[in-house]
C-alpha atoms as a PDB file:
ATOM      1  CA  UNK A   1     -62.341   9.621  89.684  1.00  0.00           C
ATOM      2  CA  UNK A   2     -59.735   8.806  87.272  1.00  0.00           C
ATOM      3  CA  UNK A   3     -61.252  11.575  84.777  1.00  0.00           C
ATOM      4  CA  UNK A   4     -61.296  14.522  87.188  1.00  0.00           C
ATOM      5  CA  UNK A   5     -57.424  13.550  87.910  1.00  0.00           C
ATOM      6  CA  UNK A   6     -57.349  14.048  84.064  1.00  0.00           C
ATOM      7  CA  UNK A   7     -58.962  17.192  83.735  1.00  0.00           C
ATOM      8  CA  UNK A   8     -57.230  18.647  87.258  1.00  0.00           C
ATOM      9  CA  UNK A   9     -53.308  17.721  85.496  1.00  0.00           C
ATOM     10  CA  UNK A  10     -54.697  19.352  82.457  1.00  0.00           C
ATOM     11  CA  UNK A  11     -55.902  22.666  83.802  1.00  0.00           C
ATOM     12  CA  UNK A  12     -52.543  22.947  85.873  1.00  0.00           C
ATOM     13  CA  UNK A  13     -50.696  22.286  82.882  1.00  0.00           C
ATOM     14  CA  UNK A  14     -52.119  25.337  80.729  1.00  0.00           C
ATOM     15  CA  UNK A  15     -51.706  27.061  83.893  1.00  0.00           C
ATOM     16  CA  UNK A  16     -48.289  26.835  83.478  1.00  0.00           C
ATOM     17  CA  UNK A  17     -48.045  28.077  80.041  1.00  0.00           C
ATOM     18  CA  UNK A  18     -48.641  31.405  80.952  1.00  0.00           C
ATOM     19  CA  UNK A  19     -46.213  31.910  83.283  1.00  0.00           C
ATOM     20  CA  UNK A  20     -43.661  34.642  83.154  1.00  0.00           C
ATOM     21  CA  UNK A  21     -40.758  32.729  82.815  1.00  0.00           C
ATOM     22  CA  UNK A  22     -42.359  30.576  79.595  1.00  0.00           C
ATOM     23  CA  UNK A  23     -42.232  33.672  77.291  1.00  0.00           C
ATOM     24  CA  UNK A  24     -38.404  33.479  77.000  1.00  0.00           C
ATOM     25  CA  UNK A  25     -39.225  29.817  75.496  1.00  0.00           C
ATOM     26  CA  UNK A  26     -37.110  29.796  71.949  1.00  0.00           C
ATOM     27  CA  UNK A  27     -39.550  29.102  69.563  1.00  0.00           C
ATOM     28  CA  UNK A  28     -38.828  25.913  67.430  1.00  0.00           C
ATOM     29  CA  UNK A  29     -40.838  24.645  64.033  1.00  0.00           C
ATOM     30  CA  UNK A  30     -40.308  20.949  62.845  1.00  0.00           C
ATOM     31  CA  UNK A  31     -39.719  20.557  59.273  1.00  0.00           C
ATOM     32  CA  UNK A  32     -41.202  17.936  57.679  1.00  0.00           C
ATOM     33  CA  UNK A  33     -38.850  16.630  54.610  1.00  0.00           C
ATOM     34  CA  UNK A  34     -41.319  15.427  51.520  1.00  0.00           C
ATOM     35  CA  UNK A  35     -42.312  12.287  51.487  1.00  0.00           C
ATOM     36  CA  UNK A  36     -39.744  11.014  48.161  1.00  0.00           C
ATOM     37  CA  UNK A  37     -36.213  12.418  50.246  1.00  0.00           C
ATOM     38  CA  UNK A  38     -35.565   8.886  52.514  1.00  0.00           C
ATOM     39  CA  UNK A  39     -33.889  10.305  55.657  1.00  0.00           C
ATOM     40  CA  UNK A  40     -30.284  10.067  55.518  1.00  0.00           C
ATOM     41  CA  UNK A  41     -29.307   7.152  57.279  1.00  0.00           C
ATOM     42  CA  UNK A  42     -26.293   7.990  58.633  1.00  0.00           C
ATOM     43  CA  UNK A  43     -23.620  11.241  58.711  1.00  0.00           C
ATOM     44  CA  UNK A  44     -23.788  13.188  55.744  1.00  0.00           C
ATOM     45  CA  UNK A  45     -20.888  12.969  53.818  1.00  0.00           C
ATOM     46  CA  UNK A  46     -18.659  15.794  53.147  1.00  0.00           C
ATOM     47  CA  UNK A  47     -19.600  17.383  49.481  1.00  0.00           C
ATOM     48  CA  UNK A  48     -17.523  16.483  46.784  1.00  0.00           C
ATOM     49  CA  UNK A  49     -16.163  18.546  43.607  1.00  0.00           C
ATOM     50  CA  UNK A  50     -18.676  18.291  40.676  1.00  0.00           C
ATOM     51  CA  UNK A  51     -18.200  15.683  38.122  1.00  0.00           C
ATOM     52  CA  UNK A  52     -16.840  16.843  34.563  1.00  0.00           C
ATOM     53  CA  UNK A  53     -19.744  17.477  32.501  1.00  0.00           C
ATOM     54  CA  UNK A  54     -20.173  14.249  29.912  1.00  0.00           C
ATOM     55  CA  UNK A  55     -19.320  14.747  26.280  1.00  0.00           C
ATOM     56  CA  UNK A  56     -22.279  15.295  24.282  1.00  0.00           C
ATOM     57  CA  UNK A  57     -23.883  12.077  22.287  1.00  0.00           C
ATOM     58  CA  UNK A  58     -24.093  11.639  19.180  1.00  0.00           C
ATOM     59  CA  UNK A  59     -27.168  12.355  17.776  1.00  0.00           C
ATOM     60  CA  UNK A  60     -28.966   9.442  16.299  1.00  0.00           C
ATOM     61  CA  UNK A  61     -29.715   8.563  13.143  1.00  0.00           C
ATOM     62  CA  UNK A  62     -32.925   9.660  12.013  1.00  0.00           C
ATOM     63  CA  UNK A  63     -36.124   6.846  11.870  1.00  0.00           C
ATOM     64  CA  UNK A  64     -36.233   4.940   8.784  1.00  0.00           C
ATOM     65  CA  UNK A  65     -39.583   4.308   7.675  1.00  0.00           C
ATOM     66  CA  UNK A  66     -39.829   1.887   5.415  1.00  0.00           C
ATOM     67  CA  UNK A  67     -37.957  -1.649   4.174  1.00  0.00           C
ATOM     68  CA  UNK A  68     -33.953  -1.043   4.524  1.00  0.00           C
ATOM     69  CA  UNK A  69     -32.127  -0.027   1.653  1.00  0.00           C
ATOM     70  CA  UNK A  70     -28.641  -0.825   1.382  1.00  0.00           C
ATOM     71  CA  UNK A  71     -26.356   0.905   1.112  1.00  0.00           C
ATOM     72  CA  UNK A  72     -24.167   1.526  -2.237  1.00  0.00           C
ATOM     73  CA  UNK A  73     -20.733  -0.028  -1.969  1.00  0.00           C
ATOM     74  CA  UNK A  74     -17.787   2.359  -1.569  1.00  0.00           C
ATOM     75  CA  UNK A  75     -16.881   3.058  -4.600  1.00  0.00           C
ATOM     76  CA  UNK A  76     -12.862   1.478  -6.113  1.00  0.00           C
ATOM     77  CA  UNK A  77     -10.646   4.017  -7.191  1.00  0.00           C
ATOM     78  CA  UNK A  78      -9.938   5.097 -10.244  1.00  0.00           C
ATOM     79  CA  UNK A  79      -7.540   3.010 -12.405  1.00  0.00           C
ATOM     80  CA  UNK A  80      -4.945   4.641 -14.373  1.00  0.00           C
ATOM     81  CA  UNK A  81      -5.736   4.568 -17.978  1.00  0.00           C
ATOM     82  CA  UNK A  82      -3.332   2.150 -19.583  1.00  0.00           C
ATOM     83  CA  UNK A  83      -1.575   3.110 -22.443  1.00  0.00           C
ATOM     84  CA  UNK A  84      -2.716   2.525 -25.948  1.00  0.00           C
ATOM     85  CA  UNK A  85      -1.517  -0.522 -27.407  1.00  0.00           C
ATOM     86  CA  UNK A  86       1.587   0.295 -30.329  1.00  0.00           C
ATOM     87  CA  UNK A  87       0.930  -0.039 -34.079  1.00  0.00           C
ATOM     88  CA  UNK A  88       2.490  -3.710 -35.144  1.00  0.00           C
ATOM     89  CA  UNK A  89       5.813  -3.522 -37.145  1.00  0.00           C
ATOM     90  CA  UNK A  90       4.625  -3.328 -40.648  1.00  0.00           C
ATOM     91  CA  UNK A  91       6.718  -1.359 -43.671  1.00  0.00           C
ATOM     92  CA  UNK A  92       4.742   1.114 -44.046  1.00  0.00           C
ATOM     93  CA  UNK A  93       2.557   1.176 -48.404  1.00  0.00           C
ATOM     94  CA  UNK A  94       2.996   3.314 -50.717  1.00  0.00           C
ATOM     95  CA  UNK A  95      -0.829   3.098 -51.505  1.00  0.00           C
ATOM     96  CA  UNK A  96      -1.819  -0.366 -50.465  1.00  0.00           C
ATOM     97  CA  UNK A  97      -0.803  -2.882 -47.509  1.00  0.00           C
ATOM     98  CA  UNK A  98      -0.119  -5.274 -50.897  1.00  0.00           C
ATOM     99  CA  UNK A  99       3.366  -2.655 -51.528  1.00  0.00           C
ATOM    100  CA  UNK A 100       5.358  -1.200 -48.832  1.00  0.00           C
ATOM    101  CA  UNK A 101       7.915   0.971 -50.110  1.00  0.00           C
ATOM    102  CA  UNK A 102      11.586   1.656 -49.861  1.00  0.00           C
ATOM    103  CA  UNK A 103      14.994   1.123 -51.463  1.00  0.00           C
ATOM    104  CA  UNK A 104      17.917  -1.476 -50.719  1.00  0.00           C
ATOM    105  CA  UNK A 105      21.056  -2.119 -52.647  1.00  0.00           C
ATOM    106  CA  UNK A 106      21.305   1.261 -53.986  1.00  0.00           C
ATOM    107  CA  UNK A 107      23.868   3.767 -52.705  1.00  0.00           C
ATOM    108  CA  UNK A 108      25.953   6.713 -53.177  1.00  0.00           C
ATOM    109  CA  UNK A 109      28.063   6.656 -56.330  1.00  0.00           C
ATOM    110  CA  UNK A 110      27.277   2.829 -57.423  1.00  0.00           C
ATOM    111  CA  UNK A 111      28.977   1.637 -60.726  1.00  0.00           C
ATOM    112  CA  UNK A 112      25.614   0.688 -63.122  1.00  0.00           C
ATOM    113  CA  UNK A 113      26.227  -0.689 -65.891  1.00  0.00           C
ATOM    114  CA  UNK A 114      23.927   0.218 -69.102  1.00  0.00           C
ATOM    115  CA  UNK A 115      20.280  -2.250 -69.450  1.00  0.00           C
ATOM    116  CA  UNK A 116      20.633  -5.504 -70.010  1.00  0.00           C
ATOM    117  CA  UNK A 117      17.899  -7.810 -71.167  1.00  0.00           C
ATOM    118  CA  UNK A 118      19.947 -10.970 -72.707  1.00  0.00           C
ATOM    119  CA  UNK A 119      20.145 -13.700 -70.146  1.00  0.00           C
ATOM    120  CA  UNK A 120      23.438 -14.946 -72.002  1.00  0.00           C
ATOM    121  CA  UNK A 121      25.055 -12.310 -70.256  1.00  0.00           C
ATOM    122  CA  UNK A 122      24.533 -13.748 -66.718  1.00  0.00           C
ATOM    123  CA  UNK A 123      27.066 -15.945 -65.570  1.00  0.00           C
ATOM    124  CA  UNK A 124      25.913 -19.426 -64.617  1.00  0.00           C
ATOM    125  CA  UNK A 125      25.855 -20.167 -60.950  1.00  0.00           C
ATOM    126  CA  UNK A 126      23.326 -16.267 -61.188  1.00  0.00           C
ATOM    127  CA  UNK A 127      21.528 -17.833 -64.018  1.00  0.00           C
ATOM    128  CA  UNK A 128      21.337 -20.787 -62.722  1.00  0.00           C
ATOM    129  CA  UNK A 129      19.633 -18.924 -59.124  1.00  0.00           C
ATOM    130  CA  UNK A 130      17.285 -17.178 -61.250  1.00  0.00           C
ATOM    131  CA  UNK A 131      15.725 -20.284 -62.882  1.00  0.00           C
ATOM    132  CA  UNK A 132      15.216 -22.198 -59.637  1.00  0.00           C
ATOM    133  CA  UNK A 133      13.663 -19.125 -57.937  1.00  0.00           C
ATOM    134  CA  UNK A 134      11.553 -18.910 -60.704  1.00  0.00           C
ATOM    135  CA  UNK A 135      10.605 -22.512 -60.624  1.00  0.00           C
ATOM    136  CA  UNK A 136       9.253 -22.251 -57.095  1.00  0.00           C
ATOM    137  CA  UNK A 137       7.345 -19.287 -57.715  1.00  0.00           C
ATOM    138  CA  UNK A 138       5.609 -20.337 -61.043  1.00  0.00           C
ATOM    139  CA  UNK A 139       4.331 -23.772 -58.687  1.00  0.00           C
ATOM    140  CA  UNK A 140       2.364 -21.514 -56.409  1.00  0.00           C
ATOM    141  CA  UNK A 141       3.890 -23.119 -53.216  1.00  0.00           C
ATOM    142  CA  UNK A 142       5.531 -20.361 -50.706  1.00  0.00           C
ATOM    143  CA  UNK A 143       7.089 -22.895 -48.974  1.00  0.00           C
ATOM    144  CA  UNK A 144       8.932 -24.144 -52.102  1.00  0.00           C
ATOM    145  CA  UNK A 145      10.782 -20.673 -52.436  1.00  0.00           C
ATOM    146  CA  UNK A 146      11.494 -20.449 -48.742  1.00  0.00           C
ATOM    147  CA  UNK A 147      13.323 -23.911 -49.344  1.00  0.00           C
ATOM    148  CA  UNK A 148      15.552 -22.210 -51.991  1.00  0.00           C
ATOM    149  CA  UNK A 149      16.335 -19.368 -49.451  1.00  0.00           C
ATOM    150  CA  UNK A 150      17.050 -21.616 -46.740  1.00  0.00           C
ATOM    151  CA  UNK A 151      19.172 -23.867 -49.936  1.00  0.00           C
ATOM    152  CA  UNK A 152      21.135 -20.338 -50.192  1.00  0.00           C
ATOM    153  CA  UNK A 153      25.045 -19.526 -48.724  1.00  0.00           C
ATOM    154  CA  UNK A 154      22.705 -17.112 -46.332  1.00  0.00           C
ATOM    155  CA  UNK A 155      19.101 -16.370 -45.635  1.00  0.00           C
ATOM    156  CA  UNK A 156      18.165 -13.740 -48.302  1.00  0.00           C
ATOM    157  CA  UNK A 157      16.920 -10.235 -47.109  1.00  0.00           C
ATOM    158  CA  UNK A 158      13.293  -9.973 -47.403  1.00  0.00           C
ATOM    159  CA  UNK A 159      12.307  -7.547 -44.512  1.00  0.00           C
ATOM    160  CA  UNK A 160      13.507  -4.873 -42.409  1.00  0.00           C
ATOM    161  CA  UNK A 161      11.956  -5.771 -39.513  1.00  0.00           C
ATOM    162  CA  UNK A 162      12.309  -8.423 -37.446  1.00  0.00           C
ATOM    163  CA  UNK A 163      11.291 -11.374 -38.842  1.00  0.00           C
ATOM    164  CA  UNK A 164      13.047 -14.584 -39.580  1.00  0.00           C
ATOM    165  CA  UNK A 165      10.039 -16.404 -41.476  1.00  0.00           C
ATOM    166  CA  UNK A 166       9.467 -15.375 -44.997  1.00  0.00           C
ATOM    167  CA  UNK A 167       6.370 -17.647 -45.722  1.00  0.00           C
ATOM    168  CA  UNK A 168       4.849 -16.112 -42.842  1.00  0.00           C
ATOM    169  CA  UNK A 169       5.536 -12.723 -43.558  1.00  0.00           C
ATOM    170  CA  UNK A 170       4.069 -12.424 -47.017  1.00  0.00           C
ATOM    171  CA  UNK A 171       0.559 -14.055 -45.892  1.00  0.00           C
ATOM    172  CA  UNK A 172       0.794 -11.337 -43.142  1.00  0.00           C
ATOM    173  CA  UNK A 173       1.477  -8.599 -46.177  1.00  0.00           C
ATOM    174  CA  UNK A 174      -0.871 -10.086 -48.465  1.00  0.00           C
ATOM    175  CA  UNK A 175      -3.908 -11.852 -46.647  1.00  0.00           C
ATOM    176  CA  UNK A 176      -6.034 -11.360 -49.291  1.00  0.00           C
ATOM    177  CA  UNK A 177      -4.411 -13.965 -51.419  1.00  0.00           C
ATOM    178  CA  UNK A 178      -2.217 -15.887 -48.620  1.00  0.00           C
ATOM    179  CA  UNK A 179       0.611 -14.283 -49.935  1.00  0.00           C
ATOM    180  CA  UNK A 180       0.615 -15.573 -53.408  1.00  0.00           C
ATOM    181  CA  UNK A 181       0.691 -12.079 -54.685  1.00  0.00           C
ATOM    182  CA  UNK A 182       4.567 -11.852 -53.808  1.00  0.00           C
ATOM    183  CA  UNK A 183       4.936 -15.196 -55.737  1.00  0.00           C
ATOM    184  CA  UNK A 184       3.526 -13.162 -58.754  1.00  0.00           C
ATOM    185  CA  UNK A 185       5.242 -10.061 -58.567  1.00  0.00           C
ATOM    186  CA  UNK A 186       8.824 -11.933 -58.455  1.00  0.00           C
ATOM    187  CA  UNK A 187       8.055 -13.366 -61.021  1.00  0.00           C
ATOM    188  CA  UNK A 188       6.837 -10.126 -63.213  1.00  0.00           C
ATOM    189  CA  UNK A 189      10.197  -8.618 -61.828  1.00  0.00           C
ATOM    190  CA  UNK A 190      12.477 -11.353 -62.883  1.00  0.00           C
ATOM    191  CA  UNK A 191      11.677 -10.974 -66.309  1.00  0.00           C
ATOM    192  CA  UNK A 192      12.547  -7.413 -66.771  1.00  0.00           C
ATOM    193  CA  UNK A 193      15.430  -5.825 -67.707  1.00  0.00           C
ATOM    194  CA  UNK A 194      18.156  -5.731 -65.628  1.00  0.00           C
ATOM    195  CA  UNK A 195      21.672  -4.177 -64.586  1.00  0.00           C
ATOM    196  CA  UNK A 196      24.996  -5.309 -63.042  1.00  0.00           C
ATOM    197  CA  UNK A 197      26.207  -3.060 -60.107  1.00  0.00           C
ATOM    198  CA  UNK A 198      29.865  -2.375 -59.311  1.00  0.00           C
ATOM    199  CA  UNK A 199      31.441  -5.186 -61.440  1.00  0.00           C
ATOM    200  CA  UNK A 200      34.680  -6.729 -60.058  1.00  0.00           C
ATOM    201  CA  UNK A 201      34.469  -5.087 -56.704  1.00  0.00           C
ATOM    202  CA  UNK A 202      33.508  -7.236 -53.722  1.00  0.00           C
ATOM    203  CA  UNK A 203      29.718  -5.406 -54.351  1.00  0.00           C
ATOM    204  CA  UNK A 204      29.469  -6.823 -57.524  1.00  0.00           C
ATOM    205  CA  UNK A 205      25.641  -7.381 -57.606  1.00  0.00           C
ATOM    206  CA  UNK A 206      22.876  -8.309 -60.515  1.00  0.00           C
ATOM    207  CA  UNK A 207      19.999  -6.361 -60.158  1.00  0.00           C
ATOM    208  CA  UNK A 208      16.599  -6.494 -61.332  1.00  0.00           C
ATOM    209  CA  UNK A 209      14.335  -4.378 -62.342  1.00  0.00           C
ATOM    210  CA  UNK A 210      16.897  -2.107 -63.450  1.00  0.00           C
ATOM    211  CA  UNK A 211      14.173   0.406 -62.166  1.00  0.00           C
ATOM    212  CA  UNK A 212      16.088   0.627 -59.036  1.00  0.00           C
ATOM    213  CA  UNK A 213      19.371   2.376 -60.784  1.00  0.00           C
ATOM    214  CA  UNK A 214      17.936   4.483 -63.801  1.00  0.00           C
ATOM    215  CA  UNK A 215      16.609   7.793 -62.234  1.00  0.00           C
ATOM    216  CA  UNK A 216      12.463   7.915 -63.423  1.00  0.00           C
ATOM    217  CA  UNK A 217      12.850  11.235 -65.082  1.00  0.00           C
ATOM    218  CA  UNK A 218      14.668   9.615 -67.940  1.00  0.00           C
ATOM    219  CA  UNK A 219      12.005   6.796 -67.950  1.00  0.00           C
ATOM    220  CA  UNK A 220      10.830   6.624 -71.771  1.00  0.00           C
ATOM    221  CA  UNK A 221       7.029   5.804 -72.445  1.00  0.00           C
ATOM    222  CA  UNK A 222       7.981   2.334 -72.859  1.00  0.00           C
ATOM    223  CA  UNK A 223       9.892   1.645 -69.662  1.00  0.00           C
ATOM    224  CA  UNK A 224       7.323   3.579 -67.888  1.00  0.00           C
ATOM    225  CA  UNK A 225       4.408   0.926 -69.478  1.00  0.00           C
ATOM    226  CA  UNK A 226       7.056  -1.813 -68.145  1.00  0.00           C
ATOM    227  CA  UNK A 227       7.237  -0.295 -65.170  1.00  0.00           C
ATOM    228  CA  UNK A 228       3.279  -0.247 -64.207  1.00  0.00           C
ATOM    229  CA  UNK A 229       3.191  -3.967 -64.727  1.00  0.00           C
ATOM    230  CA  UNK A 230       4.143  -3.854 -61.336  1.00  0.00           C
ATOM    231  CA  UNK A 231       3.075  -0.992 -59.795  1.00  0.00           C
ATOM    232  CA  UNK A 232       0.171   1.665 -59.976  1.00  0.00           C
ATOM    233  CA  UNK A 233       0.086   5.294 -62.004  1.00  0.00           C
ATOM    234  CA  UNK A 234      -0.560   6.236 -57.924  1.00  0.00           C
ATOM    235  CA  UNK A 235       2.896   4.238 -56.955  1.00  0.00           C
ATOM    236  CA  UNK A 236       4.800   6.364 -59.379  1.00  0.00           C
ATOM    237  CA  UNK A 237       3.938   9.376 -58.623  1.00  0.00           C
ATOM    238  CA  UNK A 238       4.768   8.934 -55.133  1.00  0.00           C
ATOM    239  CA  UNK A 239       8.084   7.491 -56.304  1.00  0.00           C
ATOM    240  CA  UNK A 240       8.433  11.076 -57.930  1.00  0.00           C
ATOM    241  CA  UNK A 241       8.003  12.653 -55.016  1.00  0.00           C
ATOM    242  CA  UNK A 242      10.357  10.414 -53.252  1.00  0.00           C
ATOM    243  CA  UNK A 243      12.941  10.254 -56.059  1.00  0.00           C
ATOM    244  CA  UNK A 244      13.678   6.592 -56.827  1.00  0.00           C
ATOM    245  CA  UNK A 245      12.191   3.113 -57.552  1.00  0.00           C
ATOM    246  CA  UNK A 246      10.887   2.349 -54.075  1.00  0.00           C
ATOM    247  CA  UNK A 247       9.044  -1.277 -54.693  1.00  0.00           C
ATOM    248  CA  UNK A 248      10.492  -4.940 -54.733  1.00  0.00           C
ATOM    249  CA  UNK A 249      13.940  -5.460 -56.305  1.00  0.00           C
ATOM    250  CA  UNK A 250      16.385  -9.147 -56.553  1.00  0.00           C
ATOM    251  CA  UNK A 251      19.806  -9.129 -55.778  1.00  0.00           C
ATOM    252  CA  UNK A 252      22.334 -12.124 -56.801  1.00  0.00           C
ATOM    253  CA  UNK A 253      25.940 -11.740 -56.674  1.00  0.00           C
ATOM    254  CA  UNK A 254      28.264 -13.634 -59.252  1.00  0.00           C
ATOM    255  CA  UNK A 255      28.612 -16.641 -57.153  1.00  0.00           C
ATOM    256  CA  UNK A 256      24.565 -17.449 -57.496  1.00  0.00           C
ATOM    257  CA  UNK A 257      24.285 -16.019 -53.798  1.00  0.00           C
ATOM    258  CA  UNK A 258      21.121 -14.358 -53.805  1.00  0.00           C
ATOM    259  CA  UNK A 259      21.294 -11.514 -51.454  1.00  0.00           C
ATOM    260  CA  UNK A 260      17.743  -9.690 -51.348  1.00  0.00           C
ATOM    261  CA  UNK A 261      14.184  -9.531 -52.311  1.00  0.00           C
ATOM    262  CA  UNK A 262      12.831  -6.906 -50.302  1.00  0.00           C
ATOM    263  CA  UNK A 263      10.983  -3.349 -50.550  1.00  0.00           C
ATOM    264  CA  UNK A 264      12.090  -1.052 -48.060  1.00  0.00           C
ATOM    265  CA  UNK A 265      14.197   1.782 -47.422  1.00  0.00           C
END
């Protein structure tokens, strides 16, 4: 009984489908939204302005295959060069470190008197200076001549440069022979001929090897043989050129003072 109720509603039903009036019916279509979209659950927000597009990344650094290597360290700057150390203060040789050259009690106009080469002639306190230099030098001992400098009224001159220790000086000059070879050339000079400069003016000087006041033109053979006992056929010729005695020369006044043994202009 129940069924035929069914079936009677049902026919009445499609009945009414076909009426007139159902064709103005708007027709509707439900849209399904795919199955990933969830269903919004509440009211849709109003739509915002678009978010600045992101800076780009960086790109990455490519795949290293392989152990890690690393890396070199930066390298330091460049330091400036610093300058090249200066030449020490030595008088410069004439051919050899063993002679530096150069002139010292000459000057302009000096009163010379003529050769002399008797010791009788010196007065005493001078002749007495020359034997004791002498002395030390023949014993071999620097520091026995330094002793008579030190002995003297003032330190004698025996460089141009700056240097207030005599002993030290010549074993700097001569290293070869710990600066004996100065002992030995005093000595060769001492025993020349000599002159007296400027008599009885307040310059009044002995001088040896008279060398240092004769000019070397008027050298005879023999003073020129004298002359190489102390310095080389090279020496003089560069003396020439120069025009004077430039090697070692002794100084004593009157009074014994002794003033200079030095080479150097």
């Amino acid at each position: 009984m129940d069924s035929r109720r069914i079936l009677v509603a049902l026919v009445l039903t499609l009945l009414g489908l076909t009426e007139p009036g159902a064709q103005n019916r708007v027709r509707t279509e439900t849209i399904i939204p795919p199955a990933d979209v969830p269903a919004p659950a509440g009211p849709v927000a109003p739509p915002t302005a678009a978010p600045a597009p992101a800076a780009p990344a960086a790109p990455a650094p490519p795949m290293q295959i392989g152990p890690a290597v690393p890396a070199p360290p930066p390298a330091a700057p460049a330091a400036a060069a610093a300058p090249p150390p200066l030449p020490p203060a030595r008088l410069p040789p004439i051919t050899s470190p063993a002679k530096p050259y150069g002139r010292i009690g000459s000057r302009l106009g000096p009163k010379v008197s003529d050769v002399l080469t008797d010791l009788s002639v010196l007065p005493p306190r001078v002749a007495r200076m020359r034997s004791r230099i002498m002395e030390a030098a023949r014993s071999g001992d620097l520091d026995k001549l330094v002793s008579v400098m030190q002995s003297n009224e003032t330190m004698p001159i025996f460089s141009f440069a700056s240097e207030r220790n005599p002993g030290a000086f010549w074993r700097t000059n001569y290293p070869e022979s710990g600066g004996l070879e100065v002992l030995s050339i005093l000595l060769a000079i001492l025993d020349m001929g000599f002159v007296r400069v400027d008599a009885g003016t307040p310059q009044d000087m002995y001088v040896w090897p008279y060398f240092a006041y004769v000019p070397l033109k008027t050298l005879t053979p023999q003073q020129k043989v004298e002359l190489f006992k102390i310095v080389t056929g090279a020496d003089y010729r560069t003396m020439e050129d120069f025009g004077a005695y430039i090697f070692y020369r002794v100084g004593i006044a009157p009074d014994g003072t002794w003033h200079f043994f030095v080479s150097g202009e």
